[in-house]
Protein backbone atom coordinates (compact mmCIF):
# COMPACT_ATOMS: atom_id res chain seq x y z
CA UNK A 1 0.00 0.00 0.00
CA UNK A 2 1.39 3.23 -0.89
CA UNK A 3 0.64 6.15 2.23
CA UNK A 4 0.89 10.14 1.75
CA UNK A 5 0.00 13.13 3.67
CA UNK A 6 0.16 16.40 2.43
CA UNK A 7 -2.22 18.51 5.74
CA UNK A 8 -1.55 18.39 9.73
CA UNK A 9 1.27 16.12 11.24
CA UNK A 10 2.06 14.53 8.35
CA UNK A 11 4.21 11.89 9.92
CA UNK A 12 1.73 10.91 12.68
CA UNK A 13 -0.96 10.95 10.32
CA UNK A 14 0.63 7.86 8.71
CA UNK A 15 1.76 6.34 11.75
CA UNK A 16 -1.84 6.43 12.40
CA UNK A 17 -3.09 4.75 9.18
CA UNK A 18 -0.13 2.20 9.36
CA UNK A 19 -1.04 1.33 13.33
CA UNK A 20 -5.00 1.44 12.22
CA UNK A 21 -3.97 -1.28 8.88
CA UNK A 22 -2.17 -3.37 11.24
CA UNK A 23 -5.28 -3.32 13.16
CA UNK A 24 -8.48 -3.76 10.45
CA UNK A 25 -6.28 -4.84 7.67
CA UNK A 26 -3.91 -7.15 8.53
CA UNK A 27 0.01 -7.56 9.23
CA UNK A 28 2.21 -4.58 8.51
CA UNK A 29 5.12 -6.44 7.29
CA UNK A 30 7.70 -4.15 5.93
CA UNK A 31 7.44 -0.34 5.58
CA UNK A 32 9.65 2.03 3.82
CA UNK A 33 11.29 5.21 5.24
CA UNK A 34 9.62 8.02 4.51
CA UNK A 35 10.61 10.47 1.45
CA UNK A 36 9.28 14.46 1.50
CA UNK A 37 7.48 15.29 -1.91
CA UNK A 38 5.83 17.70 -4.35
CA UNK A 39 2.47 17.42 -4.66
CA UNK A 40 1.83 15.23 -7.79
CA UNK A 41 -1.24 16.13 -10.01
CA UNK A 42 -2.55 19.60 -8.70
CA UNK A 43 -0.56 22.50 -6.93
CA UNK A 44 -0.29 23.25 -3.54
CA UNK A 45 2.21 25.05 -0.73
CA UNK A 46 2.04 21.95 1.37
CA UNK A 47 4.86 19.26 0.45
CA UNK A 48 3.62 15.60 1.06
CA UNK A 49 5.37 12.67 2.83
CA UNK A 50 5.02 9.79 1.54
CA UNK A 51 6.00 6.09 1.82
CA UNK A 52 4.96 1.82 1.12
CA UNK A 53 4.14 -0.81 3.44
CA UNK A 54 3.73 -4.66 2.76
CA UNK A 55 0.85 -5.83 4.66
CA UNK A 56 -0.45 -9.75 4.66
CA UNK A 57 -4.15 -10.09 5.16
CA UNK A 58 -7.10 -12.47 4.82
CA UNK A 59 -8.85 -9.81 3.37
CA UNK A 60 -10.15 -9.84 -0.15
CA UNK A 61 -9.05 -6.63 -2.69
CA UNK A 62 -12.25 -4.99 -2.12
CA UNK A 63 -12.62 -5.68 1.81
CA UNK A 64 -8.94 -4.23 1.64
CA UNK A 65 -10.56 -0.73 0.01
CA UNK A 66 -13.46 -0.52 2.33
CA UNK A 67 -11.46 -0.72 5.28
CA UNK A 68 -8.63 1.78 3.79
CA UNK A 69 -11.52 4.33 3.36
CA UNK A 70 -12.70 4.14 6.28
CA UNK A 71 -9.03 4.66 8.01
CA UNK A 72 -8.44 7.39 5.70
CA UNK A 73 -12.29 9.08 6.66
CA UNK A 74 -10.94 8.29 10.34
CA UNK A 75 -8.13 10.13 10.06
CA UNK A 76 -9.71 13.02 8.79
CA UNK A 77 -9.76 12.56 4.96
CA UNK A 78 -13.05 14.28 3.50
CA UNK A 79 -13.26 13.62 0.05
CA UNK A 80 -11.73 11.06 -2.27
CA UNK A 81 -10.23 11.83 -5.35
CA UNK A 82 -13.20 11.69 -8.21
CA UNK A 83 -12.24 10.48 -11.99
CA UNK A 84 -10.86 11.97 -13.88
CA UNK A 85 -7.80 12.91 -11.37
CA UNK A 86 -9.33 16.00 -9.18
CA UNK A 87 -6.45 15.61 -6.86
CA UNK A 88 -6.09 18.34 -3.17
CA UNK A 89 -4.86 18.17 -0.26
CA UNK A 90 -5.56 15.74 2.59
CA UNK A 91 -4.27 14.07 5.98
CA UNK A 92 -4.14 11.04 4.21
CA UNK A 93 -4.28 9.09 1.15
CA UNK A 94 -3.68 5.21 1.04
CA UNK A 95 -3.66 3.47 -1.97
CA UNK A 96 -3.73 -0.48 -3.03
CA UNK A 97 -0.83 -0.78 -5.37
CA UNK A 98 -1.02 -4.51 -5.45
CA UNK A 99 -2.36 -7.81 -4.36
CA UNK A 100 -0.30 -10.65 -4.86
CA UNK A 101 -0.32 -11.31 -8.71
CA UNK A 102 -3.94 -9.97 -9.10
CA UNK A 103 -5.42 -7.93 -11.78
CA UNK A 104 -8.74 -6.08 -11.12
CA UNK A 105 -10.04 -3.93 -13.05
CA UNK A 106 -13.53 -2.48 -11.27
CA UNK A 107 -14.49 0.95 -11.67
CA UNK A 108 -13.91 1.42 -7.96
CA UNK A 109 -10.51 -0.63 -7.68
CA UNK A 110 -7.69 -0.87 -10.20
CA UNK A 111 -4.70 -3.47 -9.45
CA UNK A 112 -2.11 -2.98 -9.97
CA UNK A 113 -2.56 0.89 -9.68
CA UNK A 114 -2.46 2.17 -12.84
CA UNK A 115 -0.71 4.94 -12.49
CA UNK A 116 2.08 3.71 -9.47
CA UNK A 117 5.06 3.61 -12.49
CA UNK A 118 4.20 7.43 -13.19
CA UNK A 119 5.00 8.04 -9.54
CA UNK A 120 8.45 7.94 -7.84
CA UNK A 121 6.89 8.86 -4.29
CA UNK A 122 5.56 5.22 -5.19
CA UNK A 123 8.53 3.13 -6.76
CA UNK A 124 11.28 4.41 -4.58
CA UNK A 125 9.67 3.74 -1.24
CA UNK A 126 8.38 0.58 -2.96
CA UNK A 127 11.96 -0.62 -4.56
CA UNK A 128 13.30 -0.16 -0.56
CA UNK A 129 11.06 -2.20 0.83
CA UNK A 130 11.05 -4.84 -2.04
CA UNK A 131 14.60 -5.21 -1.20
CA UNK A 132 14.16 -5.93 2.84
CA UNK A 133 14.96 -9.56 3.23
């Protein structure tokens, strides 16, 4: 899963979503350090952290989204970005970037994330922790 925050304390803001996955989602595994960012998408003053974690869970893909919204509207998060890509600001963002080998394609949940290669807030945290043995 790939984690940003871009409003408040960024940094507790995803130890909160990472401590709230380990809770309703399943094992956090591995997570990556954290890397400071531009706001991809849309323009804003407020710099995002971002970073990855591996989490196992019994969970199926879209069990896995409903519980990720509902830690993101937890955690303050009001609106989700609408298609197409009407990115802002927010406290958090987590995304599914993949599930095992899976391909979905629903118009709610797209795995891999299509748009994770565009993205090096994505691949670098997710190249660190791919390379955590």
């Amino acid at each position: 899963m790939g984690l940003g925050s871009n409003l408040g304390n960024r940094e507790e803001n995803i130890r909160k979503a990472v401590e709230l996955i380990g809770q309703h989602v399943g094992t956090v595994v591995r997570q990556s350090s954290l890397i400071e960012t531009e706001p991809w998408g849309f323009k804003s003053d407020n710099r995002f952290l971002n970073g990855v974690i591996l989490c196992e869970t019994t969970l199926k893909p879209q069990q896995v989204l409903k519980e990720t919204q509902r830690i993101e509207r937890e955690l303050g998060r009001k609106r989700k970005t609408k298609v197409p890509h009407h990115y802002h600001d927010r406290p958090i963002d987590i995304d599914i970037l993949l599930y095992d080998d899976l391909h979905i394609d629903e118009p709610n949940l797209k795995i891999p994330h299509p748009l994770m290669h565009e993205r090096d807030f994505v691949m670098i945290p997710l190249e660190e922790i791919k390379n955590i043995e």
